[in-house]
C-alpha atoms as a PDB file:
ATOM      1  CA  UNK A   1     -86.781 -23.085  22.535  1.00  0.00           C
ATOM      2  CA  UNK A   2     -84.780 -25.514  20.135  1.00  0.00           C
ATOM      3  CA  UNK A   3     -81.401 -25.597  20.143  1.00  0.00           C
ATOM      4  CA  UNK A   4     -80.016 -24.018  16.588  1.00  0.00           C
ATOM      5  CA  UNK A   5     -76.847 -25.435  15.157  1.00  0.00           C
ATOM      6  CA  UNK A   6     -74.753 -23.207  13.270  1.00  0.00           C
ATOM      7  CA  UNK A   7     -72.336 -24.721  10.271  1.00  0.00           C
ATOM      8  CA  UNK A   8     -70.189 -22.580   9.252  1.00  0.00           C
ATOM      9  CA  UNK A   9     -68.424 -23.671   6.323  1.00  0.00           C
ATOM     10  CA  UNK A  10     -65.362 -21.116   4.518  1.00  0.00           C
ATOM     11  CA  UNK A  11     -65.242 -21.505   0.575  1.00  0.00           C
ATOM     12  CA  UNK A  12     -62.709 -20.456  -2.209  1.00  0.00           C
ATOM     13  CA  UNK A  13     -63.293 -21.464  -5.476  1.00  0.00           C
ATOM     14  CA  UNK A  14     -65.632 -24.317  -4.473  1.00  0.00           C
ATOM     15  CA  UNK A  15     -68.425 -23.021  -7.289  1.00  0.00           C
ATOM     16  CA  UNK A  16     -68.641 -26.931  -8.020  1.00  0.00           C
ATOM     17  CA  UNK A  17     -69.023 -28.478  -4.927  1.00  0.00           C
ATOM     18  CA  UNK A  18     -71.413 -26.121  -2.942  1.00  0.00           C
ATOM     19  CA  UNK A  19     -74.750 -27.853  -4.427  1.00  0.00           C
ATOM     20  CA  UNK A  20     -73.824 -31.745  -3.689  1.00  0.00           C
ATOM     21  CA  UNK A  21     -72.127 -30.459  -0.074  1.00  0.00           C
ATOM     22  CA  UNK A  22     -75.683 -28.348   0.834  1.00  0.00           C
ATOM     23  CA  UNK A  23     -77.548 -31.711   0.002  1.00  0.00           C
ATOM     24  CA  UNK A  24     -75.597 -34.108   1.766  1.00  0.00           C
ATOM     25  CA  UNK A  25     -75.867 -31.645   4.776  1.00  0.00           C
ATOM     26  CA  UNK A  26     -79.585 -31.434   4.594  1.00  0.00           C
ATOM     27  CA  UNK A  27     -80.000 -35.128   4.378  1.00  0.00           C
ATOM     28  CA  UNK A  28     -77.700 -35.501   7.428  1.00  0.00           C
ATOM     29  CA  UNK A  29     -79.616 -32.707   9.299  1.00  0.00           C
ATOM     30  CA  UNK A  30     -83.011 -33.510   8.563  1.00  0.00           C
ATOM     31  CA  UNK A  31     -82.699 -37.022   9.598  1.00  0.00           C
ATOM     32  CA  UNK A  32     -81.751 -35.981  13.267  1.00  0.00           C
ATOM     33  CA  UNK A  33     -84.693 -33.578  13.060  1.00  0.00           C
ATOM     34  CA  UNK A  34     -82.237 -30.471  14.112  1.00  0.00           C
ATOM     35  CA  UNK A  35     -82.586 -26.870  13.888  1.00  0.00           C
ATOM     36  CA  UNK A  36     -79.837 -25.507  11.479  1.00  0.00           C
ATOM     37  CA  UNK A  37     -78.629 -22.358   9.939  1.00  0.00           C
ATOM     38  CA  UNK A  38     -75.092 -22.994   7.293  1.00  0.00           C
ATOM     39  CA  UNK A  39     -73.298 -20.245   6.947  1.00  0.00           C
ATOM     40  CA  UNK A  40     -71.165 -19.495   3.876  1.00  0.00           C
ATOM     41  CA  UNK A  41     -68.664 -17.627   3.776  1.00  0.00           C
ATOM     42  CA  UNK A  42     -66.605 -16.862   0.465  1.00  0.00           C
ATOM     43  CA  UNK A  43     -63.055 -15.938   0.886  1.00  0.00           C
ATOM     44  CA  UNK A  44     -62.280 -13.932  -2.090  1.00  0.00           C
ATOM     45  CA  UNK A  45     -63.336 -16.785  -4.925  1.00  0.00           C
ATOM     46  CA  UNK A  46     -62.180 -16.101  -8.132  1.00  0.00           C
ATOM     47  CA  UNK A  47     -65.054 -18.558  -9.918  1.00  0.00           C
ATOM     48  CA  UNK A  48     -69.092 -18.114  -9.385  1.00  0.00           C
ATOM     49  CA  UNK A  49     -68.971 -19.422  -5.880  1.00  0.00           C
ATOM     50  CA  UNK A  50     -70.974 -16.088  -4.143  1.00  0.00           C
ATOM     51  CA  UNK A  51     -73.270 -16.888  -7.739  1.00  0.00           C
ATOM     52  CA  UNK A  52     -74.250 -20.391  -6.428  1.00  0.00           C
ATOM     53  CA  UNK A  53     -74.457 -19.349  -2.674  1.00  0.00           C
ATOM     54  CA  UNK A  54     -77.037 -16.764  -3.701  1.00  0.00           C
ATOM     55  CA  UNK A  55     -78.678 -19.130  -5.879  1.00  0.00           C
ATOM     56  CA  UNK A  56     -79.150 -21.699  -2.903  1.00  0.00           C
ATOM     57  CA  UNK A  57     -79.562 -18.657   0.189  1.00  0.00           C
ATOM     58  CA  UNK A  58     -82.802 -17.588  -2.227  1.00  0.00           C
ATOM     59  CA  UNK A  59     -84.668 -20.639  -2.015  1.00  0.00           C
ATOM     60  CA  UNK A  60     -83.639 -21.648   1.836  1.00  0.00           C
ATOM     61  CA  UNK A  61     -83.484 -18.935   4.383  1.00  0.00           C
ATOM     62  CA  UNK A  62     -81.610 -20.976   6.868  1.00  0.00           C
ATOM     63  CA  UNK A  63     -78.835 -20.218   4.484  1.00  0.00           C
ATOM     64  CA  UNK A  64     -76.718 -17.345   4.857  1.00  0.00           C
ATOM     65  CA  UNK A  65     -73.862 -15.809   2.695  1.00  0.00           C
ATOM     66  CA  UNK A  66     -70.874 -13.811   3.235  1.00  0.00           C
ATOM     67  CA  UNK A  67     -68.711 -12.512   0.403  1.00  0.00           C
ATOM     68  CA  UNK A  68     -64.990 -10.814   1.439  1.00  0.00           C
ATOM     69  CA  UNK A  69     -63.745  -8.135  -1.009  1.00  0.00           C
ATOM     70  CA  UNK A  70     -60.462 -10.351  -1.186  1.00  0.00           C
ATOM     71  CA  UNK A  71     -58.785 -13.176  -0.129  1.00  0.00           C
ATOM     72  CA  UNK A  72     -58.374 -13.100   3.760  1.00  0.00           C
ATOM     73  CA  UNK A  73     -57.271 -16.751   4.128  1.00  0.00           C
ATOM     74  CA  UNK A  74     -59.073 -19.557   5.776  1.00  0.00           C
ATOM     75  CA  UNK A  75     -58.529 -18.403   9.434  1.00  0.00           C
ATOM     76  CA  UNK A  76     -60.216 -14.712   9.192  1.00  0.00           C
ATOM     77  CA  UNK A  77     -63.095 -16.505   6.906  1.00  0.00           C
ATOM     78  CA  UNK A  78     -63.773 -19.388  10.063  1.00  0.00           C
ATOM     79  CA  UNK A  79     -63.589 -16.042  12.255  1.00  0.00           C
ATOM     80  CA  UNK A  80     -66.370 -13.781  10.193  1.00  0.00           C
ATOM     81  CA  UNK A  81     -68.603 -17.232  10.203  1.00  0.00           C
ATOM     82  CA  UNK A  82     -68.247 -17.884  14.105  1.00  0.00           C
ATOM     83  CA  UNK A  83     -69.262 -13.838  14.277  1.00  0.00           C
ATOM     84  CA  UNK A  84     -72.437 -14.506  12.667  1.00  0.00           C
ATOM     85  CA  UNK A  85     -73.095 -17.501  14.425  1.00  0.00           C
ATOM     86  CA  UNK A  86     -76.406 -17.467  16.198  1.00  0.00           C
ATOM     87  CA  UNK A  87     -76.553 -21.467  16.947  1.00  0.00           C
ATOM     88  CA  UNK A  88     -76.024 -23.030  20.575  1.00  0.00           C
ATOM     89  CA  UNK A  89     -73.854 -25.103  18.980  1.00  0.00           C
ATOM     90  CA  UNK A  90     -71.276 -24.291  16.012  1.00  0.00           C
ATOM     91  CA  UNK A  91     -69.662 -26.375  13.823  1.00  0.00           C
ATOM     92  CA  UNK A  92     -67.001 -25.501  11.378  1.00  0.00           C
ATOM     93  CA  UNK A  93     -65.888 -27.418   8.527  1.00  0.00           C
ATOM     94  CA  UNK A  94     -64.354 -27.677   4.878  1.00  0.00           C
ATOM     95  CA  UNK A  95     -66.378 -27.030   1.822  1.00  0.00           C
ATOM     96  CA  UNK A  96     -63.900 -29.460  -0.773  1.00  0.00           C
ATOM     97  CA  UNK A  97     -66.264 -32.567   0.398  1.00  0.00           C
ATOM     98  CA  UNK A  98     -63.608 -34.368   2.251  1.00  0.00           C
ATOM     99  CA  UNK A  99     -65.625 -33.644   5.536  1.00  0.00           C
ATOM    100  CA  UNK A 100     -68.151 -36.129   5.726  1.00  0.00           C
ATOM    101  CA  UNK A 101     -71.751 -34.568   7.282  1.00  0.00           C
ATOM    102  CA  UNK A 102     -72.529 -37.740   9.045  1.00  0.00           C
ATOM    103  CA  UNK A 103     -70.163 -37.308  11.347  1.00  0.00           C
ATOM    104  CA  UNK A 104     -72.553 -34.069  12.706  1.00  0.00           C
ATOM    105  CA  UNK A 105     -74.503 -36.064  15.292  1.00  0.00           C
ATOM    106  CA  UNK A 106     -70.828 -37.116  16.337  1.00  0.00           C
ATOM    107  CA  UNK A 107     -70.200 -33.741  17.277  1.00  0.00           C
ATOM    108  CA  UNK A 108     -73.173 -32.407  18.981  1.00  0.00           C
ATOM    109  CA  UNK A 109     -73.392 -35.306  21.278  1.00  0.00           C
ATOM    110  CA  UNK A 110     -70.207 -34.869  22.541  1.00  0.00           C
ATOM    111  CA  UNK A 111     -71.068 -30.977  22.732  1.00  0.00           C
ATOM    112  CA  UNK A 112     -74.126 -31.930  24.892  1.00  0.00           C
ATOM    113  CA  UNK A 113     -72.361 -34.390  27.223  1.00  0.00           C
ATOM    114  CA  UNK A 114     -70.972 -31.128  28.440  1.00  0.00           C
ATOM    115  CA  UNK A 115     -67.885 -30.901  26.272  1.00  0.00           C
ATOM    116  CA  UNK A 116     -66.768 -27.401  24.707  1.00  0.00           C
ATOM    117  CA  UNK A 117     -65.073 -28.481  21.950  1.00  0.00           C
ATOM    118  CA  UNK A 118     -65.017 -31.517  20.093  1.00  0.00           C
ATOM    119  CA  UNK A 119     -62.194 -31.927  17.365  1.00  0.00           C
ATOM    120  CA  UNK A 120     -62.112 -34.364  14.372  1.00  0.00           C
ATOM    121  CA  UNK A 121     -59.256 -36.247  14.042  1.00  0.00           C
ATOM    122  CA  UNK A 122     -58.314 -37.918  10.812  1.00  0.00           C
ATOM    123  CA  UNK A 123     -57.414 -41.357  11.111  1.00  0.00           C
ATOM    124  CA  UNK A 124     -57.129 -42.208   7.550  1.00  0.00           C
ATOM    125  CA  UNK A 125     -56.132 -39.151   5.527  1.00  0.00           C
ATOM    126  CA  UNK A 126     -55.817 -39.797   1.837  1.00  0.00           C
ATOM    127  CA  UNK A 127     -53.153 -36.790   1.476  1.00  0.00           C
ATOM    128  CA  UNK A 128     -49.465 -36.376  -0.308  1.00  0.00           C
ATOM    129  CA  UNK A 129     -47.013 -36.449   2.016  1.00  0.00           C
ATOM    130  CA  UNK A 130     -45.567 -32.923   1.633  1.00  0.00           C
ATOM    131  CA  UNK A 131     -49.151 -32.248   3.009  1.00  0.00           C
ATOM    132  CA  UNK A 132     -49.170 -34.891   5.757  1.00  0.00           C
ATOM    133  CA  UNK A 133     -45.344 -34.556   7.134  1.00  0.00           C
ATOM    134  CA  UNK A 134     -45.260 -30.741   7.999  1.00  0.00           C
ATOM    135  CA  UNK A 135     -48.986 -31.954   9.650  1.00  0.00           C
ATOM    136  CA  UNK A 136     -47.433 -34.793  11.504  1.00  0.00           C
ATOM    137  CA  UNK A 137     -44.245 -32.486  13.089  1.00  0.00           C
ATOM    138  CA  UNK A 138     -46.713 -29.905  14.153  1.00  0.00           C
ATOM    139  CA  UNK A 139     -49.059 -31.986  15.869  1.00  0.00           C
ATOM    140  CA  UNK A 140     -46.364 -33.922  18.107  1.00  0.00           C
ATOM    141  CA  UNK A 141     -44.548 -30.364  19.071  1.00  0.00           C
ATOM    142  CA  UNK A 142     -48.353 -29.198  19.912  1.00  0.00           C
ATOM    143  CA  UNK A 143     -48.869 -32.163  21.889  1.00  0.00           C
ATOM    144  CA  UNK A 144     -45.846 -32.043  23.677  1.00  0.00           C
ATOM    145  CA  UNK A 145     -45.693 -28.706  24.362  1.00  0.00           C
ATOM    146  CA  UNK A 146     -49.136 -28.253  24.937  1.00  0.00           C
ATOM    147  CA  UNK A 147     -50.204 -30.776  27.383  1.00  0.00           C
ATOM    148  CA  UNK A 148     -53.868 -31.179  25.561  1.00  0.00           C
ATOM    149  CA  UNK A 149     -54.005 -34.976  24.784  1.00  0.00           C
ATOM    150  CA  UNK A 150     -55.244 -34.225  20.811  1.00  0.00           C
ATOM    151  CA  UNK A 151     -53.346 -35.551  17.932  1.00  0.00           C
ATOM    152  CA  UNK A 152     -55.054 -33.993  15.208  1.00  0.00           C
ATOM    153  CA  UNK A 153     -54.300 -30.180  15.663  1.00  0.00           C
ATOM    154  CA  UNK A 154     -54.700 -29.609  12.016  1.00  0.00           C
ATOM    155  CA  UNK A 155     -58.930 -30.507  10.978  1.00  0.00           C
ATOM    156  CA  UNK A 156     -60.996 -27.658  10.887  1.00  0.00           C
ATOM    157  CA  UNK A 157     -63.717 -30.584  11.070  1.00  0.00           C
ATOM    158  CA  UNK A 158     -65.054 -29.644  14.941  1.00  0.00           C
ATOM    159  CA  UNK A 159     -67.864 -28.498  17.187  1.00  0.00           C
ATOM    160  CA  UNK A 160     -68.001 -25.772  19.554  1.00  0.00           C
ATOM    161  CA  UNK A 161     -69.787 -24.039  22.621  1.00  0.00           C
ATOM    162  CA  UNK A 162     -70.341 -20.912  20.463  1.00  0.00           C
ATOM    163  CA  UNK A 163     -70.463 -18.688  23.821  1.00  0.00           C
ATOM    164  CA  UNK A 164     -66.530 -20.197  24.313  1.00  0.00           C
ATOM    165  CA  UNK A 165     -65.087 -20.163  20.585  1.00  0.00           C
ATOM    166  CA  UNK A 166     -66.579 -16.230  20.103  1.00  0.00           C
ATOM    167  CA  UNK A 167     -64.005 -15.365  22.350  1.00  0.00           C
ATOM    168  CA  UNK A 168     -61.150 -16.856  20.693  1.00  0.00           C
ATOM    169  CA  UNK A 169     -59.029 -14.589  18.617  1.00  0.00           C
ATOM    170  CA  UNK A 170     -58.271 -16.493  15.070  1.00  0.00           C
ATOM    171  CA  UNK A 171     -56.063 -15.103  12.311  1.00  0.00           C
ATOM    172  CA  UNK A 172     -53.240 -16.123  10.005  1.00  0.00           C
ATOM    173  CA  UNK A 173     -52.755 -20.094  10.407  1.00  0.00           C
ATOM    174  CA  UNK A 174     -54.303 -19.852  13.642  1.00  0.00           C
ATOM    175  CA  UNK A 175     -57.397 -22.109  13.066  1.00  0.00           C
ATOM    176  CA  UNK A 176     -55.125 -25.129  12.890  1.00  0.00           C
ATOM    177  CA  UNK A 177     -54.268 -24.497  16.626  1.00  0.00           C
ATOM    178  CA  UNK A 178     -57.919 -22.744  18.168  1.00  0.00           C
ATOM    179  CA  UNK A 179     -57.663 -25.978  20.821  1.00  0.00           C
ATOM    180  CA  UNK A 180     -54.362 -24.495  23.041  1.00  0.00           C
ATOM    181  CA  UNK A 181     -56.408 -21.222  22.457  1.00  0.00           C
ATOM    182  CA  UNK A 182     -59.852 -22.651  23.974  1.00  0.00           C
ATOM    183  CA  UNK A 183     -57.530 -24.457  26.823  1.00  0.00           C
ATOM    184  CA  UNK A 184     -56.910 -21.135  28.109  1.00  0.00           C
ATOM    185  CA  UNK A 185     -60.453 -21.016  28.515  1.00  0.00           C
ATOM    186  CA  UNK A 186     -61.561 -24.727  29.611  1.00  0.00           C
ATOM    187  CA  UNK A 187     -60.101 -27.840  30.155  1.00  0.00           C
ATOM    188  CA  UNK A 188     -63.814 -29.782  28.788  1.00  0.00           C
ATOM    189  CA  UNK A 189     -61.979 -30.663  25.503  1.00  0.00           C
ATOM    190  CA  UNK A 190     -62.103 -33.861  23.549  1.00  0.00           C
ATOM    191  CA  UNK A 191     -61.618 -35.579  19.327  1.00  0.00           C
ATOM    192  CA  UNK A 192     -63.491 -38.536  17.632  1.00  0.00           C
ATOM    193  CA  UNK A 193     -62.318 -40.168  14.896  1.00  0.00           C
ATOM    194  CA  UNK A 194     -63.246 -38.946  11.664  1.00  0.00           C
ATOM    195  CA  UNK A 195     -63.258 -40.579   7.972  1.00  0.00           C
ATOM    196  CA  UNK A 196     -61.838 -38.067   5.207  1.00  0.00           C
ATOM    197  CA  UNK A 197     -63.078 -37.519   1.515  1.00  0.00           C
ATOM    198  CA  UNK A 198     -61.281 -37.493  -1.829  1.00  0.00           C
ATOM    199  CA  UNK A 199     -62.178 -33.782  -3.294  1.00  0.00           C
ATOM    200  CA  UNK A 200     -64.944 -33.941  -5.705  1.00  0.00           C
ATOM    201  CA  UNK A 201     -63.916 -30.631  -7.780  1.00  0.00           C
ATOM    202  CA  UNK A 202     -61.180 -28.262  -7.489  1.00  0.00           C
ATOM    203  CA  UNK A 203     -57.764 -28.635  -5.793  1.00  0.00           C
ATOM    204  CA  UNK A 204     -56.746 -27.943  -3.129  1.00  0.00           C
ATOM    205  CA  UNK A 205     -54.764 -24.963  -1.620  1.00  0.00           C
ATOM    206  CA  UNK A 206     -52.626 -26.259   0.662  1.00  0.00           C
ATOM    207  CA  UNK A 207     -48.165 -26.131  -0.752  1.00  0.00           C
ATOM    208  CA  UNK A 208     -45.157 -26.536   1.046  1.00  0.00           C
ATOM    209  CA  UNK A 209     -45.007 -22.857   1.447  1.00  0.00           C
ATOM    210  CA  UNK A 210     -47.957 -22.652   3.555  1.00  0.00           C
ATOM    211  CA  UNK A 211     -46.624 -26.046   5.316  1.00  0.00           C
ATOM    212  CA  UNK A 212     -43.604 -23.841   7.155  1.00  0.00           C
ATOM    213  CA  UNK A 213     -46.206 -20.828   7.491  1.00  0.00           C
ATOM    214  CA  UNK A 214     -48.090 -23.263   9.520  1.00  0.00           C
ATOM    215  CA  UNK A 215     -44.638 -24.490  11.898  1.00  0.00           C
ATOM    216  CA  UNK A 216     -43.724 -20.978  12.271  1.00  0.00           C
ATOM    217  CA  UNK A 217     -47.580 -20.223  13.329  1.00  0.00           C
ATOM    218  CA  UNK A 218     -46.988 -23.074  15.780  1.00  0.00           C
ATOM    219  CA  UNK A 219     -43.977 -21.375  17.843  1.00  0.00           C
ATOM    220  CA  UNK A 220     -45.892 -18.495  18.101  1.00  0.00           C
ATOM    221  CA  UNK A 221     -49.111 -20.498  19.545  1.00  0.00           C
ATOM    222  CA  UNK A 222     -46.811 -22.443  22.174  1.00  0.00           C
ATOM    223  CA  UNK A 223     -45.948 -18.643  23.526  1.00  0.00           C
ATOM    224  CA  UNK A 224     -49.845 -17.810  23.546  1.00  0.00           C
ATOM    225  CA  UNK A 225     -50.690 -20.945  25.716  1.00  0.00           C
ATOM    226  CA  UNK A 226     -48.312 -20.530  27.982  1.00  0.00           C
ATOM    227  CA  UNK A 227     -47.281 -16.733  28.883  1.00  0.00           C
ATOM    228  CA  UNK A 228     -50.555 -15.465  26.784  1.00  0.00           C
ATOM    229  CA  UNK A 229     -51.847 -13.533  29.875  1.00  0.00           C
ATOM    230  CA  UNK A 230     -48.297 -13.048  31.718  1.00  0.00           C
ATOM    231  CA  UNK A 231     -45.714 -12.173  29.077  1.00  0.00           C
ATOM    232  CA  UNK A 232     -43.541 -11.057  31.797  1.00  0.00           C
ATOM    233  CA  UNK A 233     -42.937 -14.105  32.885  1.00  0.00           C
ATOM    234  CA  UNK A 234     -41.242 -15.926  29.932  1.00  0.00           C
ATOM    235  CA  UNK A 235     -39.138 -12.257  29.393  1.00  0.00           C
ATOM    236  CA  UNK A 236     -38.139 -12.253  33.206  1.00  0.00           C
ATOM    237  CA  UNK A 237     -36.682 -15.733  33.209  1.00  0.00           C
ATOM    238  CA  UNK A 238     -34.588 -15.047  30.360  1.00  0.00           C
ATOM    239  CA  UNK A 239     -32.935 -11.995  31.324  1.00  0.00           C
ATOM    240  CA  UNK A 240     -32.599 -13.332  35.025  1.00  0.00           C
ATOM    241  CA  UNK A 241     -30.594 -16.439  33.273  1.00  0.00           C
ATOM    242  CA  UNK A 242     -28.762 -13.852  31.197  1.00  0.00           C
ATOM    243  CA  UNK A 243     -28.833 -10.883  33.522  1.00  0.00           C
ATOM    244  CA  UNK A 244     -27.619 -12.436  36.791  1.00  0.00           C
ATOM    245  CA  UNK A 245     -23.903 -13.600  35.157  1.00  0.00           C
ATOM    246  CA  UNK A 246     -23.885 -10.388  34.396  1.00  0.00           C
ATOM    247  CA  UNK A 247     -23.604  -9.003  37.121  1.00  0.00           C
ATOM    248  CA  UNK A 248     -21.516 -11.273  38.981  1.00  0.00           C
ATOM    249  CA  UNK A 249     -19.394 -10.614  36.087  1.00  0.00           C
ATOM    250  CA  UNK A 250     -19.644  -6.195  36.309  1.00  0.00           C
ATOM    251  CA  UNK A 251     -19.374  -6.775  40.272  1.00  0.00           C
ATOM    252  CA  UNK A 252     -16.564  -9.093  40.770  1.00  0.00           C
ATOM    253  CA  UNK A 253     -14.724  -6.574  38.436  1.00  0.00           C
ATOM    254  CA  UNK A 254     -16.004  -3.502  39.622  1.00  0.00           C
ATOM    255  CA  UNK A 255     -14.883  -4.632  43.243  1.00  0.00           C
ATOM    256  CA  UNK A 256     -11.301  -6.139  42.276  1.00  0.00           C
ATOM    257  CA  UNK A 257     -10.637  -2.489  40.887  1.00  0.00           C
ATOM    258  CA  UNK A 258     -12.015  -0.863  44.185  1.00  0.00           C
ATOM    259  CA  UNK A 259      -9.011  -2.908  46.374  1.00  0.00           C
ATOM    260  CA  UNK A 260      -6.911  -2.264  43.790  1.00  0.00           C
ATOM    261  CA  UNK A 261      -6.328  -6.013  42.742  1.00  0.00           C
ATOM    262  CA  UNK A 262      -6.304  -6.276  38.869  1.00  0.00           C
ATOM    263  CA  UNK A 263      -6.190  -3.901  36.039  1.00  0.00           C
ATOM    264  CA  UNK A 264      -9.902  -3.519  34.459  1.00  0.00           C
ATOM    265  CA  UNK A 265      -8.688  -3.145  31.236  1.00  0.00           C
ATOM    266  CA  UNK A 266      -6.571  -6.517  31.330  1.00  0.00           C
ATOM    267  CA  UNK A 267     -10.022  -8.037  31.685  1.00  0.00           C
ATOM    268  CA  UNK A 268     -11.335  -6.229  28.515  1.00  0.00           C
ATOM    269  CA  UNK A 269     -13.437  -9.020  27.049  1.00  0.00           C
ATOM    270  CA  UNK A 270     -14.613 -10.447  30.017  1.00  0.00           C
ATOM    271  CA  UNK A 271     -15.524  -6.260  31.125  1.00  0.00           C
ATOM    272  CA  UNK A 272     -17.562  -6.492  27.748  1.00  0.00           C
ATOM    273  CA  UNK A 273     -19.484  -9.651  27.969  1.00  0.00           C
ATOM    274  CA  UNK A 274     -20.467  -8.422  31.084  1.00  0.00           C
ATOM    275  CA  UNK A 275     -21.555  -5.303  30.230  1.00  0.00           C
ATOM    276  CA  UNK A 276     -23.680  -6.921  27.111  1.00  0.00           C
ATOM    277  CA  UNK A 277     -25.462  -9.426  29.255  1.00  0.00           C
ATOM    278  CA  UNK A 278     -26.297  -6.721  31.827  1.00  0.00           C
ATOM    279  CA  UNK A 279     -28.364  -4.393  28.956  1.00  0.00           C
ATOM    280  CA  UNK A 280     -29.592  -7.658  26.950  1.00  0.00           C
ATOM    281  CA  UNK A 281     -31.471  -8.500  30.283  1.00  0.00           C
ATOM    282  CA  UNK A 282     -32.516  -5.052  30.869  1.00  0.00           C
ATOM    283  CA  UNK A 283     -33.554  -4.586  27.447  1.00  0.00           C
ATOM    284  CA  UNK A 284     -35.946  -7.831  27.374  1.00  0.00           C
ATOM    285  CA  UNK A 285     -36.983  -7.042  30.690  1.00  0.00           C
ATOM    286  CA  UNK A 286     -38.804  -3.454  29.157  1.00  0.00           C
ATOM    287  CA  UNK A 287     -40.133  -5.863  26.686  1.00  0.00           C
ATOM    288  CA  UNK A 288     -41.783  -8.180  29.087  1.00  0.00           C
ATOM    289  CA  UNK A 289     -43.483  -4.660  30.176  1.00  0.00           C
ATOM    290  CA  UNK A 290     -44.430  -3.384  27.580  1.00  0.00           C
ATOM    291  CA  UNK A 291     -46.230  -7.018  26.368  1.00  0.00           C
ATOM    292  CA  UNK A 292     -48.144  -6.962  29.625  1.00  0.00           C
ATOM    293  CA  UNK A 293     -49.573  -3.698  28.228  1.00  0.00           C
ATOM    294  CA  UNK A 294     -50.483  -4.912  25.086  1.00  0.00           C
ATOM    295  CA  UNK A 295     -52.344  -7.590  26.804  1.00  0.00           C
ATOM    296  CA  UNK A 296     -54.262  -5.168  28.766  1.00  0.00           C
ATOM    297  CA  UNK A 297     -54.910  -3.164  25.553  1.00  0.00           C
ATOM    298  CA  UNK A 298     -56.294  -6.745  24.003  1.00  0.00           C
ATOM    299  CA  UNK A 299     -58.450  -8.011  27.100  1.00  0.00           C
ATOM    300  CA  UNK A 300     -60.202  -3.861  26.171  1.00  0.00           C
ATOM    301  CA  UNK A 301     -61.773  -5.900  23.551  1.00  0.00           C
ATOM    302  CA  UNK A 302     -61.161  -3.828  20.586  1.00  0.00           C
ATOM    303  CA  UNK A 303     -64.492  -4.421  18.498  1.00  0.00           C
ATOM    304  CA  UNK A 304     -62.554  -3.694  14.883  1.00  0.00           C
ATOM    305  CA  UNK A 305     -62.413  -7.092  12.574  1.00  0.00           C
ATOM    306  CA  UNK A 306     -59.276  -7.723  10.646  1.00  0.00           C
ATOM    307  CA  UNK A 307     -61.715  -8.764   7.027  1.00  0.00           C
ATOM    308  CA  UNK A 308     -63.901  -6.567   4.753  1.00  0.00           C
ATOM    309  CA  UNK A 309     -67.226  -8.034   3.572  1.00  0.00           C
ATOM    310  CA  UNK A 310     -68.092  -7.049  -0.057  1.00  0.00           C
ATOM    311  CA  UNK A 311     -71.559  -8.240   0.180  1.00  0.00           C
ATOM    312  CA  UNK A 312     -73.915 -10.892   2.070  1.00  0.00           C
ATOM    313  CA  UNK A 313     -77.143 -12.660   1.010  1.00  0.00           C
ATOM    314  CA  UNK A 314     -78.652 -11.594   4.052  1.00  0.00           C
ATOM    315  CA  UNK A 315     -79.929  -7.563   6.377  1.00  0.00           C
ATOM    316  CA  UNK A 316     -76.771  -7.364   9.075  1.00  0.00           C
END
């Protein structure tokens, strides 16, 4: 059977650019005689973009559409796309036109030299700096922190193993960082270098606002890769480093007062910090417990989906 490639490409307000992205994707596709199916997926448009990806899904079947009831964000619309993937292969990417198609065979080579993913990282990027700083400061910390050797964290622009990425959990900023989420899964991970294009229509939707969403996302991300499946862990060391002084603390007092040496109450403050270290350990100690339940309660894989679909081009 031949392989299928699945592109699965997340829109808001892109009404304009859908018919000149669709062609430059076909010409890409058809030249390396692949089979293809492109996935749409319209997060909430306010324009005619669901309009022109019916248009286009009527008169090529290897289209399909998706239309949420609302804005979800670019995350949970990547997410409902990798869902209906059916390809061997999937590729996500923009639909502005600053992803260049030709870059495809790129991707699936790398996937077929026994890689799972394959990011794009942007070597040139043509944007404003309010855009490329925050992008810069979260890529070194998710380097560093990581230990994956990728310096673009931030394209969207890769290629996956579908049977790895449908078991990655993506939501809020979370696309941005899907490679320390498929580490936990495999180490087969490698980028090539990608060209980036100026937006034909539109603008884009990316502010400072969203810039510190995406740091804050980050923090988060750095706990998932490393205590993900033992929470316990990271809340154990803590209150060991604050629980243990502590206790020297409550025991050299508690003793002193047993022989009679000093006066507990002339120690007040000392008695006190003490006492607060002791039930700050204890407290994120419980935590650490009750986060290893949660992650039992995730690994039940809970089959709801965190979007609502309004209506698709296509019989589910």
């Amino acid at each position: 059977m031949k392989e299928l490639i699945s592109i699965v490409i997340p829109l808001h307000n892109e009404e304009k650019n859908i018919p000149t992205l669709l062609e430059r994707l076909e010409q890409t596709l058809e030249a390396q005689g692949l089979a293809v199916e492109f996935i749409l997926v319209d997060d909430g448009s306010k324009d005619k973009t669901f309009e022109a990806i019916k248009r286009h899904a009527a008169k090529d079947a290897r289209i399909k559409g998706m239309r949420f009831r609302r804005n979800y964000g670019q995350a949970v619309a990547i997410m409902a796309g990798i869902d209906l993937a059916e390809g061997d292969i999937c590729i996500t990417m923009d639909g502005d036109m600053q992803h260049d198609p030709g870059h495809i065979p790129e991707f699936i080579e790398k996937i077929r030299a026994g890689y799972d993913l394959v990011c794009g990282f942007r070597f040139k990027r043509r944007d404003a700096f309010l855009r490329r700083f925050p992008s810069k400061v979260a890529n070194y910390i998710a380097k560093k922190f990581s230990g994956l050797n990728i310096r673009d964290f931030g394209s969207t622009y890769r290629a996956y193993r579908t049977s790895i990425i449908k078991d990655i959990p993506i939501y809020g900023e979370m696309h941005r960082f899907i490679p320390i989420f498929v580490a936990t899964r495999t180490d087969r991970i490698t980028e090539i270098p990608i060209g980036t294009r100026a937006r034909l229509h539109g603008k884009s939707n990316y502010g400072l606002a969203r810039a510190f969403r995406v740091l804050s996302d980050l923090l988060l991300i750095l706990f998932f890769a490393g205590f993900f499946t033992r929470p316990i862990h990271i809340f154990g060391y803590i209150s060991l480093v604050l629980g243990l002084p502590g206790f020297v603390i409550l025991a050299w007092l508690s003793l002193a007062k047993i022989f009679g040496t000093i006066a507990i109450m002339d120690y007040g403050p000392l008695f006190v910090l003490g006492a607060l270290l002791c039930l700050v350990a204890g407290q994120l100690f419980t935590t650490g417990i009750v986060c290893e339940y949660l992650v039992r309660i995730y690994y039940g894989n809970d089959s709801r989906k965190p979007y609502s679909v309004a209506e698709t081009t296509f019989e589910e």
